[in-house]
Protein backbone atom coordinates (compact mmCIF):
# COMPACT_ATOMS: atom_id res chain seq x y z
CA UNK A 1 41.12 21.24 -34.93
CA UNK A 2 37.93 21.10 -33.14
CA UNK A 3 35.51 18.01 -33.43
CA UNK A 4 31.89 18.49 -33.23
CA UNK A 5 29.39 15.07 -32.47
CA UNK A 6 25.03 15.67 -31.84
CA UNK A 7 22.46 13.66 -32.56
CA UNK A 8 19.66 13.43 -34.71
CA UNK A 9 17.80 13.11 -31.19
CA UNK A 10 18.66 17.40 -30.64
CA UNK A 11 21.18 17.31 -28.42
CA UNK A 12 25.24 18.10 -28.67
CA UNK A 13 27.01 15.57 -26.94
CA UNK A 14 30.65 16.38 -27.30
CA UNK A 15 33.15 19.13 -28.71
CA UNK A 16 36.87 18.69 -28.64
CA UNK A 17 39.26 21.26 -28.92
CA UNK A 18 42.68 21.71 -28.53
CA UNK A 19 44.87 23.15 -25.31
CA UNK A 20 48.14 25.84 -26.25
CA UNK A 21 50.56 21.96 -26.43
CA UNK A 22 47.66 20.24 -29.00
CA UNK A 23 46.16 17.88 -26.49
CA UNK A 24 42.55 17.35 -27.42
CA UNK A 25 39.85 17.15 -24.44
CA UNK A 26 35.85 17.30 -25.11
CA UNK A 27 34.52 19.75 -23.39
CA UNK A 28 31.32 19.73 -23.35
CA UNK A 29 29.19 17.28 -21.31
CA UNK A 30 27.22 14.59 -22.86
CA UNK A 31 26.68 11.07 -22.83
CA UNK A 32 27.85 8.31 -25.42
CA UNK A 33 24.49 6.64 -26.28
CA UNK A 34 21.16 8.25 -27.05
CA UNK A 35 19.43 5.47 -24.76
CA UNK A 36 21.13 7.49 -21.71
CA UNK A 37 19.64 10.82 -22.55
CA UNK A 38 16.02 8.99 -22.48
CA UNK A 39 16.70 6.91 -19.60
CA UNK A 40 19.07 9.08 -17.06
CA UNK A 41 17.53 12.55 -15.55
CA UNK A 42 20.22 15.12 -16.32
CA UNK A 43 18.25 18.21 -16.99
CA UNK A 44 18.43 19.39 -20.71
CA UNK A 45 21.91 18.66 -20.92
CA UNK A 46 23.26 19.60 -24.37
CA UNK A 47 19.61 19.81 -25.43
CA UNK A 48 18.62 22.74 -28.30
CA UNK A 49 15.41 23.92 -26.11
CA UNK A 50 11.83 25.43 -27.09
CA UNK A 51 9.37 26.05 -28.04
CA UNK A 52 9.87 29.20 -25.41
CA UNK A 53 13.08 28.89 -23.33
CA UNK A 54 13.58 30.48 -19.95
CA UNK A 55 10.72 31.11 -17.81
CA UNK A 56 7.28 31.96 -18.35
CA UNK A 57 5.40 33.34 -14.89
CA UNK A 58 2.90 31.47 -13.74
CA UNK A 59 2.51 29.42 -16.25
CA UNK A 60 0.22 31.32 -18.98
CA UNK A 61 0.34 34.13 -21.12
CA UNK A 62 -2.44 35.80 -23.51
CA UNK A 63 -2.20 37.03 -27.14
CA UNK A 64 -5.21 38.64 -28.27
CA UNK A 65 -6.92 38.61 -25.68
CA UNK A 66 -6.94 35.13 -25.25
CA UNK A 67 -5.45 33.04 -22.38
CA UNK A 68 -3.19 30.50 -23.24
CA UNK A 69 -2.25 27.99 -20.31
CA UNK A 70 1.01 25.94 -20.06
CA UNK A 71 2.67 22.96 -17.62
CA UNK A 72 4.16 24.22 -14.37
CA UNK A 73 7.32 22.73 -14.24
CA UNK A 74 9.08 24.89 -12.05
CA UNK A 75 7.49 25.95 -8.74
CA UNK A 76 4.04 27.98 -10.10
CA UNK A 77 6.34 29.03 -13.50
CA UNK A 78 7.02 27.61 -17.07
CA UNK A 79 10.33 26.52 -17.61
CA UNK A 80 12.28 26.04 -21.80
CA UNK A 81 8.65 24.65 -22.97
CA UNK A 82 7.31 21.46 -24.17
CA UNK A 83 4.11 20.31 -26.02
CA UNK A 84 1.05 21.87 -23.70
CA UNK A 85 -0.82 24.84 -24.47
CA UNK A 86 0.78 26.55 -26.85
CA UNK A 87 -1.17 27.74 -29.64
CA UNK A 88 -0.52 26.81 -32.82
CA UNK A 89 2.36 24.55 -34.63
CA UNK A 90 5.92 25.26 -34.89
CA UNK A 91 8.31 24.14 -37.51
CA UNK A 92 11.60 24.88 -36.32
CA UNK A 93 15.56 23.84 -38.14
CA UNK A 94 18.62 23.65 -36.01
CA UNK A 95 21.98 23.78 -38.17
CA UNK A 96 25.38 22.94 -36.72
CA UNK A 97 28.41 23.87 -38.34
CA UNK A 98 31.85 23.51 -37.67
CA UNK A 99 34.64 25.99 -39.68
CA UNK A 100 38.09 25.53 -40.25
CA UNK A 101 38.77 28.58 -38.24
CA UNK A 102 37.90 26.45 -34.77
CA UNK A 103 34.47 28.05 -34.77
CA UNK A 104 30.86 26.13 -33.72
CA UNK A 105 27.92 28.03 -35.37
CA UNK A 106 24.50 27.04 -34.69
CA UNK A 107 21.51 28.42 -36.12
CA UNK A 108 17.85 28.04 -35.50
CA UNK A 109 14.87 29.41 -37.74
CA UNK A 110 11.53 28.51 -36.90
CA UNK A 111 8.07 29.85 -38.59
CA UNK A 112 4.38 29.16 -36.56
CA UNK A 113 0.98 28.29 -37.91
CA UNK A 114 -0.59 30.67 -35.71
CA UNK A 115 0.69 33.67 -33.32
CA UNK A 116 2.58 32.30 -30.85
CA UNK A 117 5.46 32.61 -28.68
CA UNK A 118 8.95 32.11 -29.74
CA UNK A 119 12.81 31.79 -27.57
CA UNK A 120 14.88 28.67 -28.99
CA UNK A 121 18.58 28.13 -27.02
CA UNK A 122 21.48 25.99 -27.06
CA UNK A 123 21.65 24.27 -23.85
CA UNK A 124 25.35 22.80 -23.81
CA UNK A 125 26.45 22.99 -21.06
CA UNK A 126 30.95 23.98 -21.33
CA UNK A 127 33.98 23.39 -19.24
CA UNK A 128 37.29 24.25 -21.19
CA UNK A 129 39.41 22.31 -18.43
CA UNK A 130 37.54 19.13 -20.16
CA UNK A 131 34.47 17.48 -18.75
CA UNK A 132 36.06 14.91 -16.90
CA UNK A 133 38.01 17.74 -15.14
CA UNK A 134 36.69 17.81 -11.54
CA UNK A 135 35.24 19.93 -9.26
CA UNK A 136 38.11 22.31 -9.15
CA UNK A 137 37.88 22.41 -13.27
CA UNK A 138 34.83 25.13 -12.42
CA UNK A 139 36.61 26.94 -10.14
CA UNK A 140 39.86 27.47 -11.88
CA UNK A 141 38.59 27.85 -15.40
CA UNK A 142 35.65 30.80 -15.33
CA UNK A 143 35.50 33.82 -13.40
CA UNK A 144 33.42 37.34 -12.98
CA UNK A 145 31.82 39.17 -10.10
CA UNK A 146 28.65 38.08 -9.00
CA UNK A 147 26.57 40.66 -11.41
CA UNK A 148 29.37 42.63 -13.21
CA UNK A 149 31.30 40.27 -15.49
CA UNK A 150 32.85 42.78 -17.41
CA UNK A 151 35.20 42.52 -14.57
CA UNK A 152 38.14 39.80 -14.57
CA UNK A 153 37.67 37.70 -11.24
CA UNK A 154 37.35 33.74 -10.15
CA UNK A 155 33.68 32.76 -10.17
CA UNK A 156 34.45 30.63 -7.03
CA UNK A 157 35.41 33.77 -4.87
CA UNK A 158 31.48 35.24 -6.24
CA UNK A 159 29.86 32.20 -5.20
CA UNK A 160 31.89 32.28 -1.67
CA UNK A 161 30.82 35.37 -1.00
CA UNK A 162 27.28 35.02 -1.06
CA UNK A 163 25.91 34.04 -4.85
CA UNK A 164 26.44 30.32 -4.24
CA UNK A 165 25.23 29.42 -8.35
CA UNK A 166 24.25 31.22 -11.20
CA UNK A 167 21.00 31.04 -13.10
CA UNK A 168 20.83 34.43 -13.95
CA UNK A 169 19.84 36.87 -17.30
CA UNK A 170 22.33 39.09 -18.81
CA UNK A 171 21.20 42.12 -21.65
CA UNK A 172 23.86 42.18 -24.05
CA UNK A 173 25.15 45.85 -25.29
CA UNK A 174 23.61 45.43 -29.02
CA UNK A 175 23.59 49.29 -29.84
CA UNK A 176 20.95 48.21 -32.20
CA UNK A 177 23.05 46.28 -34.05
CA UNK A 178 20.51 43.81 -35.33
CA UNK A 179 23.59 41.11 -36.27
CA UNK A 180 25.98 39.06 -34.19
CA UNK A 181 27.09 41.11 -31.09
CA UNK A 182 30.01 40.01 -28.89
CA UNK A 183 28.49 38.16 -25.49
CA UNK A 184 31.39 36.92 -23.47
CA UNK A 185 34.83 35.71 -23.43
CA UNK A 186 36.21 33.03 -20.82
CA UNK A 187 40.08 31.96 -20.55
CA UNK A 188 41.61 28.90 -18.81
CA UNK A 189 45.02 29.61 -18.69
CA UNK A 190 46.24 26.25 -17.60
CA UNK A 191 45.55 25.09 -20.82
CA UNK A 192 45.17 28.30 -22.64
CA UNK A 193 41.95 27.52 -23.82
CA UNK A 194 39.54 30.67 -25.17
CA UNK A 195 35.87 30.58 -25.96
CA UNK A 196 34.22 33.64 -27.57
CA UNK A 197 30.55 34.03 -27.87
CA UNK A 198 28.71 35.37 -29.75
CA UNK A 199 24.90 36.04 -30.80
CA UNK A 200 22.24 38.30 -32.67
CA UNK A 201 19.83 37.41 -29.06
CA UNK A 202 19.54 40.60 -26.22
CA UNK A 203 20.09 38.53 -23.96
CA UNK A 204 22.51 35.73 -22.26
CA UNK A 205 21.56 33.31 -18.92
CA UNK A 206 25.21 32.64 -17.43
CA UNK A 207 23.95 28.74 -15.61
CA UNK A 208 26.20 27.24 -13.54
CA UNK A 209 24.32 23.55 -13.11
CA UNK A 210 22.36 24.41 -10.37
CA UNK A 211 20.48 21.48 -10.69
CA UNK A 212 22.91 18.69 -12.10
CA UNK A 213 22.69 15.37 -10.31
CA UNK A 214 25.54 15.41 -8.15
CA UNK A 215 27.73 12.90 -9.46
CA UNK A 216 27.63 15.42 -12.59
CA UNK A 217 30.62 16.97 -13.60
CA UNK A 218 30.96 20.80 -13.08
CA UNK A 219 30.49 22.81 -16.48
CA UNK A 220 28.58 26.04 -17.66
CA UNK A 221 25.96 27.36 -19.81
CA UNK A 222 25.60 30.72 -21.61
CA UNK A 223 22.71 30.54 -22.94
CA UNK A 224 21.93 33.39 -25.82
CA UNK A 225 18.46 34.21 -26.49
CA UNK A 226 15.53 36.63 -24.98
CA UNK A 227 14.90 37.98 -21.75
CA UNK A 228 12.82 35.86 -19.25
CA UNK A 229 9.42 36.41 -19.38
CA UNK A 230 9.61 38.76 -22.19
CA UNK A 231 5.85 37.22 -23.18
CA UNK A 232 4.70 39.83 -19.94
CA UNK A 233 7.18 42.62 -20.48
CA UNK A 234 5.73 45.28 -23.14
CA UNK A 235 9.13 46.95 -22.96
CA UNK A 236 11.86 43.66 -23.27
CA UNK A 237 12.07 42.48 -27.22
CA UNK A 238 8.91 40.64 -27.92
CA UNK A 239 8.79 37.13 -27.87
CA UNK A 240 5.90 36.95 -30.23
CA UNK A 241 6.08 34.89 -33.44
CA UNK A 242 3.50 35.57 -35.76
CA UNK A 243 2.21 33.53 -39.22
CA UNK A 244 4.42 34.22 -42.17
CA UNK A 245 7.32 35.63 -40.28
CA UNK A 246 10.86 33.74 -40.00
CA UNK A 247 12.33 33.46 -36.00
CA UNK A 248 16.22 33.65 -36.31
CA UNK A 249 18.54 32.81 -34.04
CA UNK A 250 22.27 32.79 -34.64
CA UNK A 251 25.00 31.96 -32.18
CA UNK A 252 28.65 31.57 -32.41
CA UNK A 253 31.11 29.94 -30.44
CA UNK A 254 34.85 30.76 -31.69
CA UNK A 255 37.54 28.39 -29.67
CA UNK A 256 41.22 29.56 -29.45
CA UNK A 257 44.26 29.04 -27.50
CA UNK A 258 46.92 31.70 -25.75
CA UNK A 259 49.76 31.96 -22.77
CA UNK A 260 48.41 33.40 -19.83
CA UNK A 261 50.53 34.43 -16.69
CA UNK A 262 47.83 34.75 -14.74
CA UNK A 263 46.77 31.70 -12.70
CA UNK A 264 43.34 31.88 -12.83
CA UNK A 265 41.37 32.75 -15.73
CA UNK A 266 38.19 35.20 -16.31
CA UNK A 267 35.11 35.93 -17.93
CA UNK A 268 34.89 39.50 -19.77
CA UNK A 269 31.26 39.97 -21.02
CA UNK A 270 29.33 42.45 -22.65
């Protein structure tokens, strides 16, 4: 049976779920007190994000004609928002559910009092060896080649040969289905652990904790939602919210066990 805990304070700080002999692990990171996630700098971790997540280029974008000018947080860019510059108010809801079918749904909605721009994202970061796994608990447990993961290979053996981490965007084959849409799969066959995603978003960042404090256990993020920079992109999805509408976000997370004779698992995305 898989456990869910958050807090009031956004974030979710710790999912079990069961291995293929019913040993329970939590396996997402997460601290036990909300005083930590004030107080220790661990970068979003299990945080639902907005008001625009992902990056905005150089920091500004205009609607209407008019400028709108936001805190550089990353280098010259925008990076998963904050409170500056953007126009308007935004009334967002983030529900978490948890099924008897060993599924984590979360779902955001948000409406705006003016035109303004919109990505919301979960920003949990997973390892299905269990957070407390170790270094070699990345390695073993995720895999894909460094831009085509609808290929079955060890993420370590893309990073050794030449794409050290991930941070990068993924489009999602939607067909123009407007619903949920499969995203990714990833299998850790030492303890037969499955995670399905999936989304109504075009888009998926696969993060690998780039930028973690060190003494942070290894995990990763697939993070549904729009494309980067959509705000300066006429032809990506548009990431404009305007008065009276409803944003909706929907993503799925569907846990599962199974044998594997293989010895180290894979990714299969979309």
């Amino acid at each position: 049976m898989v456990t869910l805990t958050v807090e009031d304070f956004g974030t979710h700080n710790e999912q079990t779920v069961p291995d293929q002999n019913g040993v329970t692990s939590d396996i997402v990171l997460g601290f036990d007190d909300l005083d930590s996630y004030v107080s220790r700098n661990v970068p979003y971790l299990g945080a639902a994000v907005g008001r625009c997540a992902n990056r905005i280029g150089g920091a500004t974008f205009d609607i209407d004609g008019k400028s709108h000018w936001l805190i550089k947080n990353i280098g010259e860019d925008h990076l998963h928002g904050g409170t500056e510059g953007y126009p308007g108010d935004l009334l967002t809801n983030v529900t978490y559910d948890v099924t008897e079918e060993n599924t984590f749904l979360m779902n955001f909605t948000a409406s705006a009092s003016k035109k303004t721009v919109v990505n919301l994202t979960n920003h949990s970061y997973f390892n299905l060896a269990g957070h407390d796994a170790g270094s070699e608990g990345l390695y073993d447990h995720v895999g894909g080649t460094a831009f085509d993961l609808r290929s079955a290979t060890k993420l370590g053996d893309a990073m050794n040969k030449g794409h050290a981490l991930f941070d990068d965007n993924f489009c999602v084959s939607t067909y123009g289905n407007k619903g949920l849409n499969f995203v990714s799969r990833v299998i850790h066959p030492p303890s037969g652990r499955t995670l399905e995603l999936y989304s109504n978003q075009p888009g998926v960042q696969l993060y690998t904790g780039n930028f973690l404090p060190e003494a942070s256990e290894p995990a990763l993020i697939g993070k549904s939602g729009n494309y980067p920079d959509a705000v300066h992109h006429a032809n990506f999805p548009s990431a404009v919210l305007r008065p009276g509408d409803v944003y909706k976000h929907d993503v799925v997370y569907k846990f599962g066990v199974e044998k594997c004779q293989e010895t180290h698992p894979h990714v299969v995305s979309a």
